[in-house]
N, C-alpha and C. Protein backbone atom coordinates (compact mmCIF):
# COMPACT_ATOMS: atom_id res chain seq x y z
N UNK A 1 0.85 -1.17 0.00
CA UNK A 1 0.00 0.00 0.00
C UNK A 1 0.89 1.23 0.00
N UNK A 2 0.53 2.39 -0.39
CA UNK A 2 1.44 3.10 -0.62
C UNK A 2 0.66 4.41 -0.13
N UNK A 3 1.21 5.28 0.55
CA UNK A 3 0.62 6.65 1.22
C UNK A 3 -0.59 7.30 0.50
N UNK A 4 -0.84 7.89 1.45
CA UNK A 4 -2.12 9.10 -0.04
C UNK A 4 -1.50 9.69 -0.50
N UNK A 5 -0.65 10.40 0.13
CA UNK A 5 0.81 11.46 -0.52
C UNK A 5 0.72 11.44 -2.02
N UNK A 6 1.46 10.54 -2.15
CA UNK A 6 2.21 9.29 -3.50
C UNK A 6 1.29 8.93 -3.97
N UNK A 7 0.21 8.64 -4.12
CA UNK A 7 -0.41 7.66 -4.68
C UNK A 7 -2.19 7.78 -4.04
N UNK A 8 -2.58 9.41 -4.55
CA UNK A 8 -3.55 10.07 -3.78
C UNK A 8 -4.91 8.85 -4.40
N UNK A 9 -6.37 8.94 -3.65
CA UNK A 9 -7.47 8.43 -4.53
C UNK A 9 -8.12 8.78 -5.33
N UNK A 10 -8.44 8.12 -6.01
CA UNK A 10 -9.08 8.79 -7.66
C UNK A 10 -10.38 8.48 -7.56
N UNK A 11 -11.40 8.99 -7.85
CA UNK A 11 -12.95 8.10 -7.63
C UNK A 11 -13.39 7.82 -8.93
N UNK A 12 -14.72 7.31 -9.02
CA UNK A 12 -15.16 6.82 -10.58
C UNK A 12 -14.83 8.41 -11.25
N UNK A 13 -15.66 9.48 -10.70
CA UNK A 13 -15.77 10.92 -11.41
C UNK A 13 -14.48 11.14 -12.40
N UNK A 14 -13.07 10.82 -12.04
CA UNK A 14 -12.19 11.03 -12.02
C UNK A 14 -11.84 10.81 -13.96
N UNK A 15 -11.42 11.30 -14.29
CA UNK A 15 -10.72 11.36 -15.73
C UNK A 15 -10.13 10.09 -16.54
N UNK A 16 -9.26 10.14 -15.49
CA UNK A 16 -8.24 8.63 -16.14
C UNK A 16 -8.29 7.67 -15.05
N UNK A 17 -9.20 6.69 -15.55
CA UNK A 17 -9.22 5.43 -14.86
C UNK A 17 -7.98 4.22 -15.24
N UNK A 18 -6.82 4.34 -15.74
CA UNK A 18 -6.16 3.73 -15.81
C UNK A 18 -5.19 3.29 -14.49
N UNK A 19 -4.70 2.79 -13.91
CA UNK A 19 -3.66 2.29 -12.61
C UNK A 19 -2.57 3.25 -13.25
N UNK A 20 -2.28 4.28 -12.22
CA UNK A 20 -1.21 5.10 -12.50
C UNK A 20 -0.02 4.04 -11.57
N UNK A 21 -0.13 3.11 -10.64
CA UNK A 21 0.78 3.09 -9.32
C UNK A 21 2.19 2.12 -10.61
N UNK A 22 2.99 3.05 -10.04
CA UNK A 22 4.40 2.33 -10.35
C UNK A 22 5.22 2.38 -9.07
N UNK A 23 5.83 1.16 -8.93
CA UNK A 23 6.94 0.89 -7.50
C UNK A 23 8.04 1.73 -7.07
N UNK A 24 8.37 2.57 -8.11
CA UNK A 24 9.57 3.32 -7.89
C UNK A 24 9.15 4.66 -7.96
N UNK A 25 8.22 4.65 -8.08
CA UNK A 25 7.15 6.21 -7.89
C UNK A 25 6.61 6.60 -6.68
N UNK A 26 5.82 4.94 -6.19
CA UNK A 26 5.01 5.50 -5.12
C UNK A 26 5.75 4.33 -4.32
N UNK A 27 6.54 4.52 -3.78
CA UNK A 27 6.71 3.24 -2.60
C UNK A 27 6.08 2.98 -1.86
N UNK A 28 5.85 1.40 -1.34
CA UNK A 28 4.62 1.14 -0.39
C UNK A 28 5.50 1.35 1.06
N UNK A 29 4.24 1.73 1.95
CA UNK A 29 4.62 1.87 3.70
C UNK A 29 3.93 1.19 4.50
N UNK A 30 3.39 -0.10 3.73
CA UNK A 30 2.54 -1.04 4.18
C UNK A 30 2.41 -2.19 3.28
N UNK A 31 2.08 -3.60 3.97
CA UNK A 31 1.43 -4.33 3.08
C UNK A 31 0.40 -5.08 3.77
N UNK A 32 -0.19 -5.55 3.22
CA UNK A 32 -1.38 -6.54 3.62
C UNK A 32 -1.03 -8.36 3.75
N UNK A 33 -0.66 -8.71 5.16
CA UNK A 33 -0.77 -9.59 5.11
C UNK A 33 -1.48 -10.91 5.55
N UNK A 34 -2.16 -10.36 5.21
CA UNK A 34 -3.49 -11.26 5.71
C UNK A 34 -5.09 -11.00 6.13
N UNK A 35 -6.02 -11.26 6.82
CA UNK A 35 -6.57 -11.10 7.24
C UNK A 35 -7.47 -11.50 8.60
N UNK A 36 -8.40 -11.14 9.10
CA UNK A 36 -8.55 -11.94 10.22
C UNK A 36 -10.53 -11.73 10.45
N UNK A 37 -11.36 -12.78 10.24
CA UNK A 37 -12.45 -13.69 10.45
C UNK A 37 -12.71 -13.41 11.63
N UNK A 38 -13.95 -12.10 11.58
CA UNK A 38 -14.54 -12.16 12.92
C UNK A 38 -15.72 -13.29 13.07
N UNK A 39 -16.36 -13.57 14.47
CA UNK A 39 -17.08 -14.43 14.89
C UNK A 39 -18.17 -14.95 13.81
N UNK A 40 -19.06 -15.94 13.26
CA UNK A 40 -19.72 -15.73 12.43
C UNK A 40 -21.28 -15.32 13.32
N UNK A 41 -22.01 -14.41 12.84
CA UNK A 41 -23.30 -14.46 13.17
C UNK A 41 -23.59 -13.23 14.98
N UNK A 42 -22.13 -13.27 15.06
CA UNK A 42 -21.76 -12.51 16.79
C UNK A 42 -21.92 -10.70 16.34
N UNK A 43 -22.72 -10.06 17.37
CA UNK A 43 -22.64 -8.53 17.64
C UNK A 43 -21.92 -7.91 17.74
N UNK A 44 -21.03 -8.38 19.02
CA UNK A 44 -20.15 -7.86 19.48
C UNK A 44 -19.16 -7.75 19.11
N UNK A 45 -18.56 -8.74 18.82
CA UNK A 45 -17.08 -8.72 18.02
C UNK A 45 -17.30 -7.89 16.64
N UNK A 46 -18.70 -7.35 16.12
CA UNK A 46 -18.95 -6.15 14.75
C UNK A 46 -18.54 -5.33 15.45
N UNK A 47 -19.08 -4.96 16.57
CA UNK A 47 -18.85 -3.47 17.43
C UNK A 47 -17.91 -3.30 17.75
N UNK A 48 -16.81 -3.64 18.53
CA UNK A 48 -15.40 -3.80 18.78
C UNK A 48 -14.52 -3.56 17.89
N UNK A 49 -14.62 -4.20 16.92
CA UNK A 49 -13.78 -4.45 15.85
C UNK A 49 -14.03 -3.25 15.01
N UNK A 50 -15.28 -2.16 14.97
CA UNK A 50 -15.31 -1.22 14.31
C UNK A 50 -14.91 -0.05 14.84
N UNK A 51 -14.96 -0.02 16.13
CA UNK A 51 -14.77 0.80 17.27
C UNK A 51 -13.18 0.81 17.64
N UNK A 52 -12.88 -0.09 17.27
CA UNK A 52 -10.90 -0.31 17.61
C UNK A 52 -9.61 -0.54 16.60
N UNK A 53 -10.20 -1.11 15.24
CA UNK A 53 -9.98 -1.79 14.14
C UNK A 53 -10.05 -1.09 13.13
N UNK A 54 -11.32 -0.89 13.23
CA UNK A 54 -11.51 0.07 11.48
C UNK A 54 -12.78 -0.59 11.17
N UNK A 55 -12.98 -0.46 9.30
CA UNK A 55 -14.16 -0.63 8.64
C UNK A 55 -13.39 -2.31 8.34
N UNK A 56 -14.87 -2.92 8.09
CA UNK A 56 -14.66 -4.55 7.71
C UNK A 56 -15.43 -3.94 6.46
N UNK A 57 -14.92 -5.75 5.83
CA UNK A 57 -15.05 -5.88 4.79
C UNK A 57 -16.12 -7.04 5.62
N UNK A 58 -17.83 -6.93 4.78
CA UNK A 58 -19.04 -7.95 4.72
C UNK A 58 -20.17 -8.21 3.55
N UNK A 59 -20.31 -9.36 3.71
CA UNK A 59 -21.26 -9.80 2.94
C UNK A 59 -22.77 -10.19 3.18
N UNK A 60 -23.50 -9.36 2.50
CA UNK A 60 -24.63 -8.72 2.44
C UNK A 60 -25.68 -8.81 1.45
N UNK A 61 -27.10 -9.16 2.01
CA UNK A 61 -28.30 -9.49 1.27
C UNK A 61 -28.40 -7.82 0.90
N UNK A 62 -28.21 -7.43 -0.61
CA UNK A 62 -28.52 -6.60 -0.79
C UNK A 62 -29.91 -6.34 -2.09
N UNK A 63 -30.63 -7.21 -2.37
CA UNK A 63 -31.80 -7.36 -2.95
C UNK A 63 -32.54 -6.33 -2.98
N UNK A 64 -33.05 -5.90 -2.10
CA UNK A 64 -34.03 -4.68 -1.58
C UNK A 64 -33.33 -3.13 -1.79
N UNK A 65 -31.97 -3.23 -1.69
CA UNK A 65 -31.24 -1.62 -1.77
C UNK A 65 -31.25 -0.89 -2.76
N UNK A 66 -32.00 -1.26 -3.83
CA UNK A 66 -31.83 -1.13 -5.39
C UNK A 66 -32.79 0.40 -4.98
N UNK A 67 -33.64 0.82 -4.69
CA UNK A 67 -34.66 2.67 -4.25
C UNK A 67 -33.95 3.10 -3.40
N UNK A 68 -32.99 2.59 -2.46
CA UNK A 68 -33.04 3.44 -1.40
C UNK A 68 -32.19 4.79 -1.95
N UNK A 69 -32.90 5.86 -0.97
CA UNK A 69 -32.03 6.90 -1.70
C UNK A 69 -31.84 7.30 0.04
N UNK A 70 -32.38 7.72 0.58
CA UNK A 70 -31.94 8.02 2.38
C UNK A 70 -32.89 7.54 3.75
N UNK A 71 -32.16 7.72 4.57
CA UNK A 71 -32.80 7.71 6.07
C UNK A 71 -32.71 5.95 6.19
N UNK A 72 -33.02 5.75 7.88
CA UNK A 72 -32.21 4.53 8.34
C UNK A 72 -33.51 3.66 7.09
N UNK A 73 -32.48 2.55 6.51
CA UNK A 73 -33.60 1.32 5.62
C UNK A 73 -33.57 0.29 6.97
N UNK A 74 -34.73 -0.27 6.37
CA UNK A 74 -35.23 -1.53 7.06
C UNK A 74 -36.18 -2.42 6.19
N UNK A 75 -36.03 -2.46 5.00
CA UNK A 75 -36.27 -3.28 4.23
C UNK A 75 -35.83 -4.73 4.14
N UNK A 76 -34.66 -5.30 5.00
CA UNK A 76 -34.33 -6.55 4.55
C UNK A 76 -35.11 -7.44 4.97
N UNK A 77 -34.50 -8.35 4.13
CA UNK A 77 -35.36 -9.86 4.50
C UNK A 77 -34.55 -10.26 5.47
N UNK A 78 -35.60 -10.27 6.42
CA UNK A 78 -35.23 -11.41 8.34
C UNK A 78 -34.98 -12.55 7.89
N UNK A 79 -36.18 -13.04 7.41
CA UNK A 79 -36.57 -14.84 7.22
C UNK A 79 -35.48 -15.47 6.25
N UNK A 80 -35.47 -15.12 5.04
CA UNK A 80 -34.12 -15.81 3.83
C UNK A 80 -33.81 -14.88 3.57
N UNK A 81 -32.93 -14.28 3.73
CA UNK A 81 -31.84 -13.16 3.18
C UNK A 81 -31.06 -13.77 2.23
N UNK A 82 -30.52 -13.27 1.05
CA UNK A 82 -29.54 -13.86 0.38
C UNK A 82 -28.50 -13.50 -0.30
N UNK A 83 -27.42 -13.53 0.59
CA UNK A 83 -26.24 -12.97 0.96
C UNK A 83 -25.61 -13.13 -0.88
N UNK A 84 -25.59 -11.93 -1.69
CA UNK A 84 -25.11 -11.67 -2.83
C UNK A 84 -24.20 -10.48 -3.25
N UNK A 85 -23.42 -9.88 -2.26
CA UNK A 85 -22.86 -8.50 -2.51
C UNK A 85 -21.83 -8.26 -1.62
N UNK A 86 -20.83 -7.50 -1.85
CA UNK A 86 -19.89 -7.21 -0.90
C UNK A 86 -19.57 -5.72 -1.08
N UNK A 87 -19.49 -5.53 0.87
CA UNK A 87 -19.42 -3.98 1.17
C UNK A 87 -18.77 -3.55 2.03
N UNK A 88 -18.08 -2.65 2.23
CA UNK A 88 -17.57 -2.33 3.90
C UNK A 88 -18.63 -1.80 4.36
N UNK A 89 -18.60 -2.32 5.84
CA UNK A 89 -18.69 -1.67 6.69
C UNK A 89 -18.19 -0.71 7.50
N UNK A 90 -18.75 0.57 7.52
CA UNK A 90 -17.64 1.65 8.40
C UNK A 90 -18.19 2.14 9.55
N UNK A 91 -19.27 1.70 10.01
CA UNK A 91 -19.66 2.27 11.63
C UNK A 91 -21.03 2.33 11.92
N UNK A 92 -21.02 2.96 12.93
CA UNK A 92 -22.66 2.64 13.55
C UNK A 92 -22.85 3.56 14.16
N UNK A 93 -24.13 4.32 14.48
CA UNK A 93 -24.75 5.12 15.11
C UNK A 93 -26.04 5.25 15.42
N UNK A 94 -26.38 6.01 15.79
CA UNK A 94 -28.07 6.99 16.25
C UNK A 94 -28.81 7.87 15.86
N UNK A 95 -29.61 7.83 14.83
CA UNK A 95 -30.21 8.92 14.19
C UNK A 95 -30.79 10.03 14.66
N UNK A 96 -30.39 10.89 14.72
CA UNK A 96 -30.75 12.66 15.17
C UNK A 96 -32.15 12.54 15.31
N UNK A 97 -33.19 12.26 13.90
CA UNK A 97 -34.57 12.56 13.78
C UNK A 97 -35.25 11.38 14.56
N UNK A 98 -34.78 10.57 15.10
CA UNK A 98 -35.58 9.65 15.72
C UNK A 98 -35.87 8.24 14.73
N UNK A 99 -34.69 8.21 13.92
CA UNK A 99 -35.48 6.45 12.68
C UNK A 99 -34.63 5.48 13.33
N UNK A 100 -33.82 5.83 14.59
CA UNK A 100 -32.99 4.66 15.67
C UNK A 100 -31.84 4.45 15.36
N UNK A 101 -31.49 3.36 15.64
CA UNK A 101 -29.86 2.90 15.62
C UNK A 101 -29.82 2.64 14.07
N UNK A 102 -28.22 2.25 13.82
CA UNK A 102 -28.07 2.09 12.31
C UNK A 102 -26.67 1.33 12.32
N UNK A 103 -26.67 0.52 11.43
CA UNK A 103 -24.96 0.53 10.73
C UNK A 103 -24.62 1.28 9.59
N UNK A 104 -23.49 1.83 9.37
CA UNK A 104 -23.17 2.57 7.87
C UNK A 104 -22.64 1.89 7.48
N UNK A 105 -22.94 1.70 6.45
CA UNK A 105 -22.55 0.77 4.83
C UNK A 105 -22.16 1.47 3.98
N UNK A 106 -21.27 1.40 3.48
CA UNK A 106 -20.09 1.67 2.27
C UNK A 106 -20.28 1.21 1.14
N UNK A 107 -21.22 1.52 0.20
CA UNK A 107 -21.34 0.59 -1.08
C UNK A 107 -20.67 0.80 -2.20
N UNK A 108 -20.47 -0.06 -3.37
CA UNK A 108 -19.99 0.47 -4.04
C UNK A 108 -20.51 0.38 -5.74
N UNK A 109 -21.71 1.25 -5.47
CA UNK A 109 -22.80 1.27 -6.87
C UNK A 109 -22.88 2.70 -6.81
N UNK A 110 -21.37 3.40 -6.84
CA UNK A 110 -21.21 4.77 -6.72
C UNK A 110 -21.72 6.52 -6.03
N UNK A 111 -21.31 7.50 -5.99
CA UNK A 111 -21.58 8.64 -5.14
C UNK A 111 -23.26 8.76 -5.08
N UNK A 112 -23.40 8.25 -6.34
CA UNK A 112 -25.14 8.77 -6.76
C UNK A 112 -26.24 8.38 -5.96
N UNK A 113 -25.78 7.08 -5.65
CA UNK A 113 -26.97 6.03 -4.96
C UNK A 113 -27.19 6.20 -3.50
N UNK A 114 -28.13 5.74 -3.03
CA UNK A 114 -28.27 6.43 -1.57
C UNK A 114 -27.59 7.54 -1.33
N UNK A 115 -27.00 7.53 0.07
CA UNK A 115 -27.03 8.98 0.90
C UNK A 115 -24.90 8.52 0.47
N UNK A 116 -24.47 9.50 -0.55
CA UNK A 116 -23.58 9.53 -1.20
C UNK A 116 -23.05 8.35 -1.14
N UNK A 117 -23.28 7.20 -1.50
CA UNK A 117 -22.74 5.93 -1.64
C UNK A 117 -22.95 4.97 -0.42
N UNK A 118 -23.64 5.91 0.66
CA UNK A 118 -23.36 5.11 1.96
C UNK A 118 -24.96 4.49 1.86
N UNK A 119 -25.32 3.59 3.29
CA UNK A 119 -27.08 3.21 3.01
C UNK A 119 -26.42 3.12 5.11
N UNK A 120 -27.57 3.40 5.17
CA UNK A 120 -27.84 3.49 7.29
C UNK A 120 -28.70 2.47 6.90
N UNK A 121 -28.60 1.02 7.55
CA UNK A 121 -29.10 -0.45 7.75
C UNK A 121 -29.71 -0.32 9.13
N UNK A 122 -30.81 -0.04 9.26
CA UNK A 122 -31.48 -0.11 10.89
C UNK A 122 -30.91 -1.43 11.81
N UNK A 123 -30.38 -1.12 13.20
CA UNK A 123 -29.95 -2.17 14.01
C UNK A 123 -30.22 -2.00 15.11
N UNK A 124 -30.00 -3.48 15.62
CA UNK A 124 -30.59 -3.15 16.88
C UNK A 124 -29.39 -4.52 17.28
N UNK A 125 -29.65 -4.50 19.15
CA UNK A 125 -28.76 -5.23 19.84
C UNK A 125 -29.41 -6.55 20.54
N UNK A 126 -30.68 -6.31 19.54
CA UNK A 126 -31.92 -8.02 19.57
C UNK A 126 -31.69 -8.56 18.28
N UNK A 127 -30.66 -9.37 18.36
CA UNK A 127 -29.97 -9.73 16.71
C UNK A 127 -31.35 -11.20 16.12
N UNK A 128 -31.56 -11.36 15.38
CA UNK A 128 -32.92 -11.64 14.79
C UNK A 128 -31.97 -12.49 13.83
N UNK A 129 -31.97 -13.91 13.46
CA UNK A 129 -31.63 -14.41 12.43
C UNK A 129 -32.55 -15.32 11.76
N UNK A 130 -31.70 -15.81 10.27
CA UNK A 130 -33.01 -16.27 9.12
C UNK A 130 -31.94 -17.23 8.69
N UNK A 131 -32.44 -17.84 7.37
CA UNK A 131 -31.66 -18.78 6.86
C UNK A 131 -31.60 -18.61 5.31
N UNK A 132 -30.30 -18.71 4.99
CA UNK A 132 -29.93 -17.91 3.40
C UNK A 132 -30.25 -19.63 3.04
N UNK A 133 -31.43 -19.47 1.42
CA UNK A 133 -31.27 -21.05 1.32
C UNK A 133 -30.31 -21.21 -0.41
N UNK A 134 -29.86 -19.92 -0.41
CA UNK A 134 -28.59 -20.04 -1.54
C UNK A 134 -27.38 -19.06 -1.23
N UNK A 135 -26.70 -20.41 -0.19
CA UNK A 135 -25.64 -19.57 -0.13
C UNK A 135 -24.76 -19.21 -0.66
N UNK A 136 -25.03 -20.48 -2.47
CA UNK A 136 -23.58 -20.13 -3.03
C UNK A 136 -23.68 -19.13 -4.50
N UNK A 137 -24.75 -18.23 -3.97
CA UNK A 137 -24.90 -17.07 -4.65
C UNK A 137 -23.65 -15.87 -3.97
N UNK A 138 -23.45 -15.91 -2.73
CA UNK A 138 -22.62 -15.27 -2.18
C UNK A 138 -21.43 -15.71 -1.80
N UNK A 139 -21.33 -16.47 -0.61
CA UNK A 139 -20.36 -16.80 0.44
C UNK A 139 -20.38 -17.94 0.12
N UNK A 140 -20.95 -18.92 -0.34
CA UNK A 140 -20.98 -20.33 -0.43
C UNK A 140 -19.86 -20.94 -1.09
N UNK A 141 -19.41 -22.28 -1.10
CA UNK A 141 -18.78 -22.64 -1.75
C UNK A 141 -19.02 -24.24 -2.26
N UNK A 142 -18.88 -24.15 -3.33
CA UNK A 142 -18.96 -25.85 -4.04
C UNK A 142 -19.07 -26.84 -3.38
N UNK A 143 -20.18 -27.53 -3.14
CA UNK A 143 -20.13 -29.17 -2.24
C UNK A 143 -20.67 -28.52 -1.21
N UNK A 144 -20.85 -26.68 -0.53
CA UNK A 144 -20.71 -26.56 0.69
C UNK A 144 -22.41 -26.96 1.17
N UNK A 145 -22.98 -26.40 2.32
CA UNK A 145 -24.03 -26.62 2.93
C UNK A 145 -25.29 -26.09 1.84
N UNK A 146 -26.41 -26.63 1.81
CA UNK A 146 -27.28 -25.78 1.06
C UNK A 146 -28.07 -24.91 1.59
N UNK A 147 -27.88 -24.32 2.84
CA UNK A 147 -28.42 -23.14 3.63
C UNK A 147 -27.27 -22.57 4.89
N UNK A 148 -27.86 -21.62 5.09
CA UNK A 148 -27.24 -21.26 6.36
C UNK A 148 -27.62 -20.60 7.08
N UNK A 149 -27.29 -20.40 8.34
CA UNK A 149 -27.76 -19.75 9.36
C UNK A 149 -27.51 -18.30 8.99
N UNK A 150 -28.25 -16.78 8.64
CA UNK A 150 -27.44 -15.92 8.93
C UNK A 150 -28.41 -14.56 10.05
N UNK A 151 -27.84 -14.20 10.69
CA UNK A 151 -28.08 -13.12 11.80
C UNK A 151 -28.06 -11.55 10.87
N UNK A 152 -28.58 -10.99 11.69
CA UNK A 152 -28.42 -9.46 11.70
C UNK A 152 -29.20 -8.96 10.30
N UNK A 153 -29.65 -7.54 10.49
CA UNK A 153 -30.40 -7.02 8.96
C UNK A 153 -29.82 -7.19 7.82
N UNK A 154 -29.84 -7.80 6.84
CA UNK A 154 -29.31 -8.03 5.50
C UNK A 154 -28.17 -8.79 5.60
N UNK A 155 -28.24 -10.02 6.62
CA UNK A 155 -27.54 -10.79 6.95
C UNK A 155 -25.94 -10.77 7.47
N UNK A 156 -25.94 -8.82 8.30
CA UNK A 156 -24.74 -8.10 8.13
C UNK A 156 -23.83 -8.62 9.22
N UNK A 157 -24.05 -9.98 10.12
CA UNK A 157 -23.57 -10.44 10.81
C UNK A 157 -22.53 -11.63 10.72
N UNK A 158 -22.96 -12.03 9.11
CA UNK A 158 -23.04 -13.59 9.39
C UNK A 158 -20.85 -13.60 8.55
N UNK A 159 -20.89 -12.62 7.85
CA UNK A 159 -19.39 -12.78 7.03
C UNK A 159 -18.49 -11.55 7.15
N UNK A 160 -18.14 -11.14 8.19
CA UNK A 160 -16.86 -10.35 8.58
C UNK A 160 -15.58 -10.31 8.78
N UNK A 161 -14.67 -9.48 8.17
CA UNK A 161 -13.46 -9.48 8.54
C UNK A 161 -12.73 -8.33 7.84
N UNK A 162 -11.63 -8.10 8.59
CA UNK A 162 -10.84 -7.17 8.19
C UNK A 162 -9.22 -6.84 7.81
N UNK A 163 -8.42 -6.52 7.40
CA UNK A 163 -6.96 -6.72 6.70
C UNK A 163 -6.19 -6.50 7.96
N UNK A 164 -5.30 -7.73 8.10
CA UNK A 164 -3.98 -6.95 8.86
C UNK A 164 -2.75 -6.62 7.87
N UNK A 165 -2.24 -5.58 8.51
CA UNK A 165 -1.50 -4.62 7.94
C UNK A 165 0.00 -4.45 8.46
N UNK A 166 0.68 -4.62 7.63
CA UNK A 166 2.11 -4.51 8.49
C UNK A 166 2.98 -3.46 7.72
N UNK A 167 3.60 -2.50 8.92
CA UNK A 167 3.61 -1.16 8.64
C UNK A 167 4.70 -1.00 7.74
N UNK A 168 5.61 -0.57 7.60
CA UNK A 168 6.96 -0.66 6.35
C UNK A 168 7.41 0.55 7.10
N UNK A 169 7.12 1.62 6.58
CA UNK A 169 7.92 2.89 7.50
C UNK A 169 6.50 4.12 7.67
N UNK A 170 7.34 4.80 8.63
CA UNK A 170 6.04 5.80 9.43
C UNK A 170 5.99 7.12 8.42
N UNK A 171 4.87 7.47 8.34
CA UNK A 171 5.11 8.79 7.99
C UNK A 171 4.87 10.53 8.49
């Protein structure tokens, strides 16, 4: 990974979508080695881990997100959710006007869509789960189970995790 400095972000808007990064241009001050699998289907270890960690990377019944344009959604499916999309997650809060708790979601179907790319997922700390009965539309894998257990609104519980990072030099 290489600084913002060096190697600032470009968004879709941006002109030239080509990979500018060359190694002797932008040197990296980090790399990624690995990652690390929070709990499957667990609250807490979302909250913690966003609160101490950073944004995760999850996988998400996003079926229903296709109108939303603002304010907390609560459209997902409880009962079969079906985990088809991948998003960060970057945090959680309390809505000012009274529409309750929320997670913020990071999507990436650009600035335009919802509330500038982000969608507020209504939550709560009475985690409610359903059963995805195609999981290998998403998370699934070949031979694997033909359902699964998944927790939380738009099944935002059930596939978390986030990059560890090992530093190279400070800046």
């Amino acid at each position: 990974m290489s600084s913002e400095w060096t190697y600032p972000y470009q968004s879709y808007q941006g002109s030239n979508f080509d990979c500018q990064f060359s190694k002797s241009m932008t040197p990296p001050i980090a790399m990624l080695t690995g990652y690390k699998d929070l709990a499957v289907n667990e609250y807490d270890p979302i909250m913690m881990a966003l609160a101490f960690v950073g944004p995760l990377a999850i996988a998400v019944d996003a079926n229903e997100w296709g109108s939303y344009e603002s304010g907390v959604f609560n459209g997902c499916n409880l009962v079969n959710p079906d985990i088809d999309h991948g998003v960060q997650l970057v945090g959680y809060g309390t809505d000012a006007t009274g529409l309750g708790q929320y997670w913020l979601v990071r999507n990436s179907w650009s600035s335009d869509w919802g509330e500038n790319g982000y969608i507020r997922i209504g939550r709560s700390n009475n985690v409610t789960c359903g059963v995805d009965l195609n999981p290998s539309d998403g998370t699934g894998c070949k031979n694997g189970p033909p359902n699964v257990t998944v927790c939380g609104p738009c099944a935002i519980l059930y596939d978390a995790s986030f990059p560890i990072v090992n530093v190279l030099i400070s800046n």
